[in-house]
C-alpha atoms as a PDB file:
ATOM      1  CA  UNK A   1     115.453  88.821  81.965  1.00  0.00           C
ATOM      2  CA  UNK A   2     114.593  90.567  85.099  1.00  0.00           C
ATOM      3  CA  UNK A   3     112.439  89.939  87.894  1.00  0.00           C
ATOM      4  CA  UNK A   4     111.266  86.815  87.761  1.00  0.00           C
ATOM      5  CA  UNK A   5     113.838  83.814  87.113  1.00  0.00           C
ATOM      6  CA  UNK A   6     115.756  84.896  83.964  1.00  0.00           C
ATOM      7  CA  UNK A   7     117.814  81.773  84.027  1.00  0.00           C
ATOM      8  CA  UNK A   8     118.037  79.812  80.570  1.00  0.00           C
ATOM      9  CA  UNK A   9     118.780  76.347  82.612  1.00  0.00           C
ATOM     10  CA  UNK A  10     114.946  76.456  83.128  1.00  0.00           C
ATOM     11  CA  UNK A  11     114.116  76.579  79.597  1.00  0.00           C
ATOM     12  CA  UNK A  12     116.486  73.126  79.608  1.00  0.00           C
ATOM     13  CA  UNK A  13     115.481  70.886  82.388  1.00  0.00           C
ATOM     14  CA  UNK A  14     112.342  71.717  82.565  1.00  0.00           C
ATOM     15  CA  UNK A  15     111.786  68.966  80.072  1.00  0.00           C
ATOM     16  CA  UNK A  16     115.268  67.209  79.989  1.00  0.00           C
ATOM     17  CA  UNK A  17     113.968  65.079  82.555  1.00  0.00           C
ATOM     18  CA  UNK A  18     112.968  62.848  79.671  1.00  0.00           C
ATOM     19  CA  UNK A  19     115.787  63.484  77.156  1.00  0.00           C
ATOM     20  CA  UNK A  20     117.870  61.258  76.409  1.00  0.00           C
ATOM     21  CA  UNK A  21     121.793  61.796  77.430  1.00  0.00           C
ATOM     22  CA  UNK A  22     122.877  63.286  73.962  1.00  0.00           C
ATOM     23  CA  UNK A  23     119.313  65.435  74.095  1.00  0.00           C
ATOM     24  CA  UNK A  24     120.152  67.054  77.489  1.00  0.00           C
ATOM     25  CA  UNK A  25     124.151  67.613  75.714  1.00  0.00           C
ATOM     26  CA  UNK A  26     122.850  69.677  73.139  1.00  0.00           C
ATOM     27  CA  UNK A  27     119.605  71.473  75.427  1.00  0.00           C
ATOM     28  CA  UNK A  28     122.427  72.735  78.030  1.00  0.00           C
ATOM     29  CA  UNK A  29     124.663  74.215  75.129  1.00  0.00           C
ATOM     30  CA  UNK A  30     121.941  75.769  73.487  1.00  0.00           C
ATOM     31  CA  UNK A  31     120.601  77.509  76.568  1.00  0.00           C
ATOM     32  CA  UNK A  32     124.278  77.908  77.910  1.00  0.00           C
ATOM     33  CA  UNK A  33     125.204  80.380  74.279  1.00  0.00           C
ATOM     34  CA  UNK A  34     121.611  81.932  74.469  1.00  0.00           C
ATOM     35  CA  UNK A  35     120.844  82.467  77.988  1.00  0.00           C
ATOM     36  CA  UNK A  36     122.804  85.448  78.578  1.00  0.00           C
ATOM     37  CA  UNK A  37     120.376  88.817  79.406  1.00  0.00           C
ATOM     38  CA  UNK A  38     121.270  92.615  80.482  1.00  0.00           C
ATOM     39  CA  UNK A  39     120.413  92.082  84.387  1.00  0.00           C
ATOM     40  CA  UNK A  40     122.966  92.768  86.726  1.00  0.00           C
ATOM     41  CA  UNK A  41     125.648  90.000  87.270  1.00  0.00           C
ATOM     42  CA  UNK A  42     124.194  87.986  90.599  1.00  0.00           C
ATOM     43  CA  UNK A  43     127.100  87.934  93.417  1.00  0.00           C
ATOM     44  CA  UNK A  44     129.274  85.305  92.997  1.00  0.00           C
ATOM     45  CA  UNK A  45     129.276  81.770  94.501  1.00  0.00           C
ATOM     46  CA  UNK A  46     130.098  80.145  97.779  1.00  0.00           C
ATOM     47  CA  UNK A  47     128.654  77.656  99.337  1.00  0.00           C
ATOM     48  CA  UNK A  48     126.550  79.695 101.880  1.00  0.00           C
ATOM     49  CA  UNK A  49     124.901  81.562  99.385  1.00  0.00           C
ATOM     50  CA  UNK A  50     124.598  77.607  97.918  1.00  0.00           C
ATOM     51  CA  UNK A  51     122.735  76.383 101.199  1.00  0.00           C
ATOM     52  CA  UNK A  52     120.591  79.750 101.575  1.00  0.00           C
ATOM     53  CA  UNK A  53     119.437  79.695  97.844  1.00  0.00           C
ATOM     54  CA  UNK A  54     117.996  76.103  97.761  1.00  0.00           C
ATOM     55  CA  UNK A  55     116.396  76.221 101.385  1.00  0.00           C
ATOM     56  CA  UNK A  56     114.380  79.466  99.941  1.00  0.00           C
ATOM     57  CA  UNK A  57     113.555  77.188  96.342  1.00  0.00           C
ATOM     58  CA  UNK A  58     112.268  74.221  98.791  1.00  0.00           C
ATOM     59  CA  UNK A  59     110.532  76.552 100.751  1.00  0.00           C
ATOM     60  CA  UNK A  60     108.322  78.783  97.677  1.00  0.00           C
ATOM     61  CA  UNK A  61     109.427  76.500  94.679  1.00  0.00           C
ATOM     62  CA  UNK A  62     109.723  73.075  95.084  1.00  0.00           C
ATOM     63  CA  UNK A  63     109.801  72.328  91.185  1.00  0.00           C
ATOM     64  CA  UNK A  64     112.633  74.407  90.879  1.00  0.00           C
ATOM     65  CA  UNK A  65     114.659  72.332  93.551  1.00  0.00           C
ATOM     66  CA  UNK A  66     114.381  69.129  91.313  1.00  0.00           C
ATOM     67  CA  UNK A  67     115.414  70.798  88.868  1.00  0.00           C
ATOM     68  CA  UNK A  68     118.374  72.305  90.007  1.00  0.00           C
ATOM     69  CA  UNK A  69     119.447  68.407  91.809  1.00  0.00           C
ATOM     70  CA  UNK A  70     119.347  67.301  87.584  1.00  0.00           C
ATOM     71  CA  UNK A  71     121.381  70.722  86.429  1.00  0.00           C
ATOM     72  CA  UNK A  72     123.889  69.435  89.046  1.00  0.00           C
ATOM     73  CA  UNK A  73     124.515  66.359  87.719  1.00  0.00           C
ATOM     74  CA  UNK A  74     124.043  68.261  83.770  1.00  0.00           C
ATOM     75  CA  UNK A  75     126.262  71.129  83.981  1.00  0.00           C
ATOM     76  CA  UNK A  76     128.101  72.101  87.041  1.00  0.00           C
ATOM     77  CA  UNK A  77     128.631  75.618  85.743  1.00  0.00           C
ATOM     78  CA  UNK A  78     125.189  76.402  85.035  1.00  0.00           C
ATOM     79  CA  UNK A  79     124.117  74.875  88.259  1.00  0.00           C
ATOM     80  CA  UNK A  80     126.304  77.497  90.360  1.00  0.00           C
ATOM     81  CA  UNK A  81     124.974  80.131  87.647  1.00  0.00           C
ATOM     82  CA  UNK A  82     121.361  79.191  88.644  1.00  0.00           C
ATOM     83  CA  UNK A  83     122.435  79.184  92.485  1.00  0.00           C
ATOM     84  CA  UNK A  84     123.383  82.864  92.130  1.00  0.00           C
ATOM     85  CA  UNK A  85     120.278  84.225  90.309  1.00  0.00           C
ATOM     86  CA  UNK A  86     118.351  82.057  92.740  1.00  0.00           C
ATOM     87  CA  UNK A  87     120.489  83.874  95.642  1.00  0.00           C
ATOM     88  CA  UNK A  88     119.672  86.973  94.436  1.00  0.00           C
ATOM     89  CA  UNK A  89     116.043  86.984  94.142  1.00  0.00           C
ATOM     90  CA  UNK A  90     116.086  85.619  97.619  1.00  0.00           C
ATOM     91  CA  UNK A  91     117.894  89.233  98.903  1.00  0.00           C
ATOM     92  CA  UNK A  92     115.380  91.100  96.576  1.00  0.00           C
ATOM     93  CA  UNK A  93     112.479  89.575  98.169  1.00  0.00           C
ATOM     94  CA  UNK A  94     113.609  89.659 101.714  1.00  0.00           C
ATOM     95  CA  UNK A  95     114.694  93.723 101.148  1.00  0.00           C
ATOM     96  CA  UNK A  96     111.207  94.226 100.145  1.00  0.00           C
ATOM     97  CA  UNK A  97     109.823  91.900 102.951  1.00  0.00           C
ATOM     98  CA  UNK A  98     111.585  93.963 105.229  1.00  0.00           C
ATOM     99  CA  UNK A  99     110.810  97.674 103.719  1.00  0.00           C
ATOM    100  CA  UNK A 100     107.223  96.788 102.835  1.00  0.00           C
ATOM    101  CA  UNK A 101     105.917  93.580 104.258  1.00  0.00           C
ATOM    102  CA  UNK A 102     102.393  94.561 102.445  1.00  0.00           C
ATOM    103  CA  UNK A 103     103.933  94.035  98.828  1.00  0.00           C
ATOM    104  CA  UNK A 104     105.696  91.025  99.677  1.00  0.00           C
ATOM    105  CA  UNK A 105     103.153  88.462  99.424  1.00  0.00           C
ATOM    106  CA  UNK A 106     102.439  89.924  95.755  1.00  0.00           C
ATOM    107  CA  UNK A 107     106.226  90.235  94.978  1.00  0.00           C
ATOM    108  CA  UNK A 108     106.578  86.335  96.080  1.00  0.00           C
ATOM    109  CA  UNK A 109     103.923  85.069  94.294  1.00  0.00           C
ATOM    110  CA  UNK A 110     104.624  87.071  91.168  1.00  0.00           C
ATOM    111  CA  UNK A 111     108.065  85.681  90.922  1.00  0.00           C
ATOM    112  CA  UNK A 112     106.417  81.900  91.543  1.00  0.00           C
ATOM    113  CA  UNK A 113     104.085  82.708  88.860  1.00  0.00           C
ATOM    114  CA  UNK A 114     106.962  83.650  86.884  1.00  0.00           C
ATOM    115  CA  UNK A 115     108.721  81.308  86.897  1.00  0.00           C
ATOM    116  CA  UNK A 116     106.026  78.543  86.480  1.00  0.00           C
ATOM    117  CA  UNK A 117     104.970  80.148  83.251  1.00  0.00           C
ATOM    118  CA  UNK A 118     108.767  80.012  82.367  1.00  0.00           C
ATOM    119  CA  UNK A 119     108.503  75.975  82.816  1.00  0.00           C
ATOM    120  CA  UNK A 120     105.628  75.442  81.217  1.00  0.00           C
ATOM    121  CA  UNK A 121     106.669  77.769  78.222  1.00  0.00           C
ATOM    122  CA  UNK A 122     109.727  75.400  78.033  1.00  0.00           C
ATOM    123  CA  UNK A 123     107.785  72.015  77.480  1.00  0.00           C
ATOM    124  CA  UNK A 124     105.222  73.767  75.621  1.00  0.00           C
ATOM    125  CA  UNK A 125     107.986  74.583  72.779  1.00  0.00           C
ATOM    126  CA  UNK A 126     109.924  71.330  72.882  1.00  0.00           C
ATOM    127  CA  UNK A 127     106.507  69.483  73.287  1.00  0.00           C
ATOM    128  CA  UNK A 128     106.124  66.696  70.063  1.00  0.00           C
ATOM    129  CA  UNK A 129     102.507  67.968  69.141  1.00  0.00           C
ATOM    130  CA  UNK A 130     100.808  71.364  71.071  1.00  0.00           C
ATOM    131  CA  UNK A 131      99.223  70.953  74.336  1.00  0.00           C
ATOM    132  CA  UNK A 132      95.730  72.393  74.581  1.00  0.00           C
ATOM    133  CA  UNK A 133      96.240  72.067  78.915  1.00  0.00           C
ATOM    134  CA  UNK A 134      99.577  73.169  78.795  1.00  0.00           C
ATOM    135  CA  UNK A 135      98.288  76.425  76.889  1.00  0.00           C
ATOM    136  CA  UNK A 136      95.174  76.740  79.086  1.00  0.00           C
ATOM    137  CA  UNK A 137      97.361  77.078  82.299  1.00  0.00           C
ATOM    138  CA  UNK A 138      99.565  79.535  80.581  1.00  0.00           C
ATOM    139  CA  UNK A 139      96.808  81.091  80.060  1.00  0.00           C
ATOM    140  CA  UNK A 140      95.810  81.423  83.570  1.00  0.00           C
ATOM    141  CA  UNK A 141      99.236  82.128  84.663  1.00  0.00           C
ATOM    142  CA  UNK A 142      99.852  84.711  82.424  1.00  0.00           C
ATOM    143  CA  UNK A 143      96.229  86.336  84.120  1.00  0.00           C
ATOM    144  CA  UNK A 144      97.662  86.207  87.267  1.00  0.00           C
ATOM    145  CA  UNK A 145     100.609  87.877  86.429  1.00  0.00           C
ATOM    146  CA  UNK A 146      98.817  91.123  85.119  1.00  0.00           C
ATOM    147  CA  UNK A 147      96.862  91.136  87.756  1.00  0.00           C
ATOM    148  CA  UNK A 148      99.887  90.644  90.467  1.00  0.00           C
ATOM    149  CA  UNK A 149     101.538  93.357  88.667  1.00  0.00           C
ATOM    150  CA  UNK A 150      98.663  95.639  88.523  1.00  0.00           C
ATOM    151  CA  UNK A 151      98.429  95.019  92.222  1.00  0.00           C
ATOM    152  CA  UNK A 152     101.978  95.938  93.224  1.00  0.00           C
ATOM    153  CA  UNK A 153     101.427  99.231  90.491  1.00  0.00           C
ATOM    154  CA  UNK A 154      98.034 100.484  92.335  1.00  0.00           C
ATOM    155  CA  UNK A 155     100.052  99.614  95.879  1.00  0.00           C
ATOM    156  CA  UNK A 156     103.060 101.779  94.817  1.00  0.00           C
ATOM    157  CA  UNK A 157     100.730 104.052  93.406  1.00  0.00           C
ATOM    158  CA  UNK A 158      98.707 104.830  96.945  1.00  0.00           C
ATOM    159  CA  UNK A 159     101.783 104.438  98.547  1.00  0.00           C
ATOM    160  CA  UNK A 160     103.119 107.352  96.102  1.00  0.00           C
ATOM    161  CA  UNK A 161      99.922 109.288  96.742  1.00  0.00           C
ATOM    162  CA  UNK A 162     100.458 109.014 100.794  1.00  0.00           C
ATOM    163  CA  UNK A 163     103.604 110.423 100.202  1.00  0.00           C
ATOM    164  CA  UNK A 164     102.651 113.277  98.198  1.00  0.00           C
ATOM    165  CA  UNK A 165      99.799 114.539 100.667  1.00  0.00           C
ATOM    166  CA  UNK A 166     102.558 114.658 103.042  1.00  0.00           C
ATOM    167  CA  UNK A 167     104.384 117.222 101.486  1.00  0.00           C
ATOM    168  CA  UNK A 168     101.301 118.919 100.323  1.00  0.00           C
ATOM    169  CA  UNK A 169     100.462 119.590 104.148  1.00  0.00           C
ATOM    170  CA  UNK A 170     103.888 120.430 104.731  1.00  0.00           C
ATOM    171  CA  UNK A 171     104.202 123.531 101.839  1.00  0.00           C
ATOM    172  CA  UNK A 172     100.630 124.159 103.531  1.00  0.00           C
ATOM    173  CA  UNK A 173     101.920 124.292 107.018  1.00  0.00           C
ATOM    174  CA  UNK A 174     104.886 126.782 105.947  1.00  0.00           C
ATOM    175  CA  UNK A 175     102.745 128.735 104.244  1.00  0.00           C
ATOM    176  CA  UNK A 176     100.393 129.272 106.826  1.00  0.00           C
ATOM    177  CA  UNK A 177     102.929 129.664 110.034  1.00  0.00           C
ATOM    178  CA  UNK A 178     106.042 131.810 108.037  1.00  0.00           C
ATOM    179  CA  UNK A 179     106.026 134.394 110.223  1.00  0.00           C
ATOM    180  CA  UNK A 180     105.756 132.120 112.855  1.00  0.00           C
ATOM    181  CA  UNK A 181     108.608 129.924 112.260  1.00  0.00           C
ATOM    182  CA  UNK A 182     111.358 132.765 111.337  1.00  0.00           C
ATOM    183  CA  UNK A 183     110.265 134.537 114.394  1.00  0.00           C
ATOM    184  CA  UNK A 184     110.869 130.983 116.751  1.00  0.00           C
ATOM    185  CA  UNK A 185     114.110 129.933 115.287  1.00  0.00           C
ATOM    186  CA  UNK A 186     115.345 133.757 115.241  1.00  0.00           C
ATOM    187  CA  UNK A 187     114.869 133.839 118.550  1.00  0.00           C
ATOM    188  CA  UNK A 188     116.771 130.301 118.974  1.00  0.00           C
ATOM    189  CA  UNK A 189     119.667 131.829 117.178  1.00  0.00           C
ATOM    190  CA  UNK A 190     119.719 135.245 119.065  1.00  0.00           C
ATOM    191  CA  UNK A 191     119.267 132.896 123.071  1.00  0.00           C
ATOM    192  CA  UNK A 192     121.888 130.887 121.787  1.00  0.00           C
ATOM    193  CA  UNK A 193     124.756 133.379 121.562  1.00  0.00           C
ATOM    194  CA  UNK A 194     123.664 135.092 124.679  1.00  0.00           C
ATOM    195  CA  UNK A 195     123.293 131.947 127.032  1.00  0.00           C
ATOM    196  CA  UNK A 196     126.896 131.052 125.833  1.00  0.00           C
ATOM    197  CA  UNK A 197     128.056 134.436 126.685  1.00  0.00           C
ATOM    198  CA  UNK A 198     126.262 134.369 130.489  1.00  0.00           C
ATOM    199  CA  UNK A 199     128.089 131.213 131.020  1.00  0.00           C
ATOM    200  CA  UNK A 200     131.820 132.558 130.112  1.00  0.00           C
ATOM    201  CA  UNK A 201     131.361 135.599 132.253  1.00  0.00           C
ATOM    202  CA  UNK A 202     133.550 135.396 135.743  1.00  0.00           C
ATOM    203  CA  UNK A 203     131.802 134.486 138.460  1.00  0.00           C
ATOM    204  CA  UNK A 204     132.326 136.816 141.539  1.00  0.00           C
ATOM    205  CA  UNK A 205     135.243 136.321 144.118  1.00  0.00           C
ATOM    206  CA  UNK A 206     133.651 134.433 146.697  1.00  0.00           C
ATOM    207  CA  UNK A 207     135.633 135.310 150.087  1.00  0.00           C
ATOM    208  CA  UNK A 208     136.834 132.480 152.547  1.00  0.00           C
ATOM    209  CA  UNK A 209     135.434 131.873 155.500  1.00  0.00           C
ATOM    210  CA  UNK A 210     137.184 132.924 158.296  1.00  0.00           C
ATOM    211  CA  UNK A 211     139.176 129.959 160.204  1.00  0.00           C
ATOM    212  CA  UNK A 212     137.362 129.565 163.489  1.00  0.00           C
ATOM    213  CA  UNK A 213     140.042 130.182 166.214  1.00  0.00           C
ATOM    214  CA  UNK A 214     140.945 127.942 168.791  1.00  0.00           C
END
């Protein structure tokens, strides 16, 4: 499930809220035997990781931090489950905030987008009758994700293209100056040896001064 939140607890609190007790029963085993994706296995749980992971949900996701007070009270196991994943995408953000603070904005909101369209997805399937508002903000969520992602592609993409030129005018550089640079560091090899040599040579016998007499 990726990127953005792939937790299945969302899919059952986002509207359990209103279930009854036997309703939110059956919505956590449901999404407890389906939930279960190909992304790596988020590092396991302690209660730091606890305290960091729901500072950085009431921080960017304030929705998600009721949520996760009602999964407590639900389903212990899933809660610590949701803690991880939520623990993880923390790290993931914060390594790109700190290799590319340009893309983090875009990386942050795309995983609040997300994960919005994730809730509303939810309550939009278990709703009684369709929604025609519910729908029209997935709509506009689902916008804003293509066009976050786009954004983060083009950014990679310059950032790519930067990279490139680089080595472009690097090949250039030792094309143009070949001679130039086997000459210099042939001559760093050849000083090398020699100065070496200079300094093991013996020095001459120096001869003592003569003791003045009394």
């Amino acid at each position: 499930m990726g990127r953005a939140l792939g937790y299945a607890w969302v899919v059952a609190l986002s509207f359990a809220a209103g279930a009854s007790a036997a309703d939110d029963d059956r919505l956590v085993k449901k999404v407890h035997s389906t939930g279960k994706s190909g992304a790596p296995e988020p590092p396991p749980f302690t209660p730091e990781r606890e305290t960091a992971a729901l500072e950085f949900v009431a921080k960017h996701h304030a929705e998600l931090g009721r949520l996760l007070t009602r999964l407590k009270e639900l389903n212990r196991e899933d809660y610590e489950r949701a803690v991880r994943e939520l623990f993880a995408t923390r790290e993931r953000l914060a390594a790109v905030e700190r290799t590319d603070e340009r893309q983090y904005p875009w990386a942050l909101e795309l995983w609040q987008v997300e994960s919005q369209i994730k809730l509303l997805a939810a309550r939009h399937a278990y709703a009684a009758k369709p929604d025609p508002a519910t729908e029209a903000e997935l709509k506009q969520l689902l916008y804003r994700q293509v066009d976050l992602q786009r954004q983060i592609i083009e950014h990679n993409r310059d950032r790519a293209l930067e990279s490139i030129k680089g080595m472009n005018d690097n090949i250039k550089l030792l094309q143009d100056k070949r001679d130039e640079f086997v000459e210099r560091r042939l001559q760093g090899l050849i000083r090398i040896p020699a100065a070496a040599a200079a300094q093991a040579a013996p020095q001459s016998a120096v001869e003592p001064a003569a003791e003045a007499k009394p």
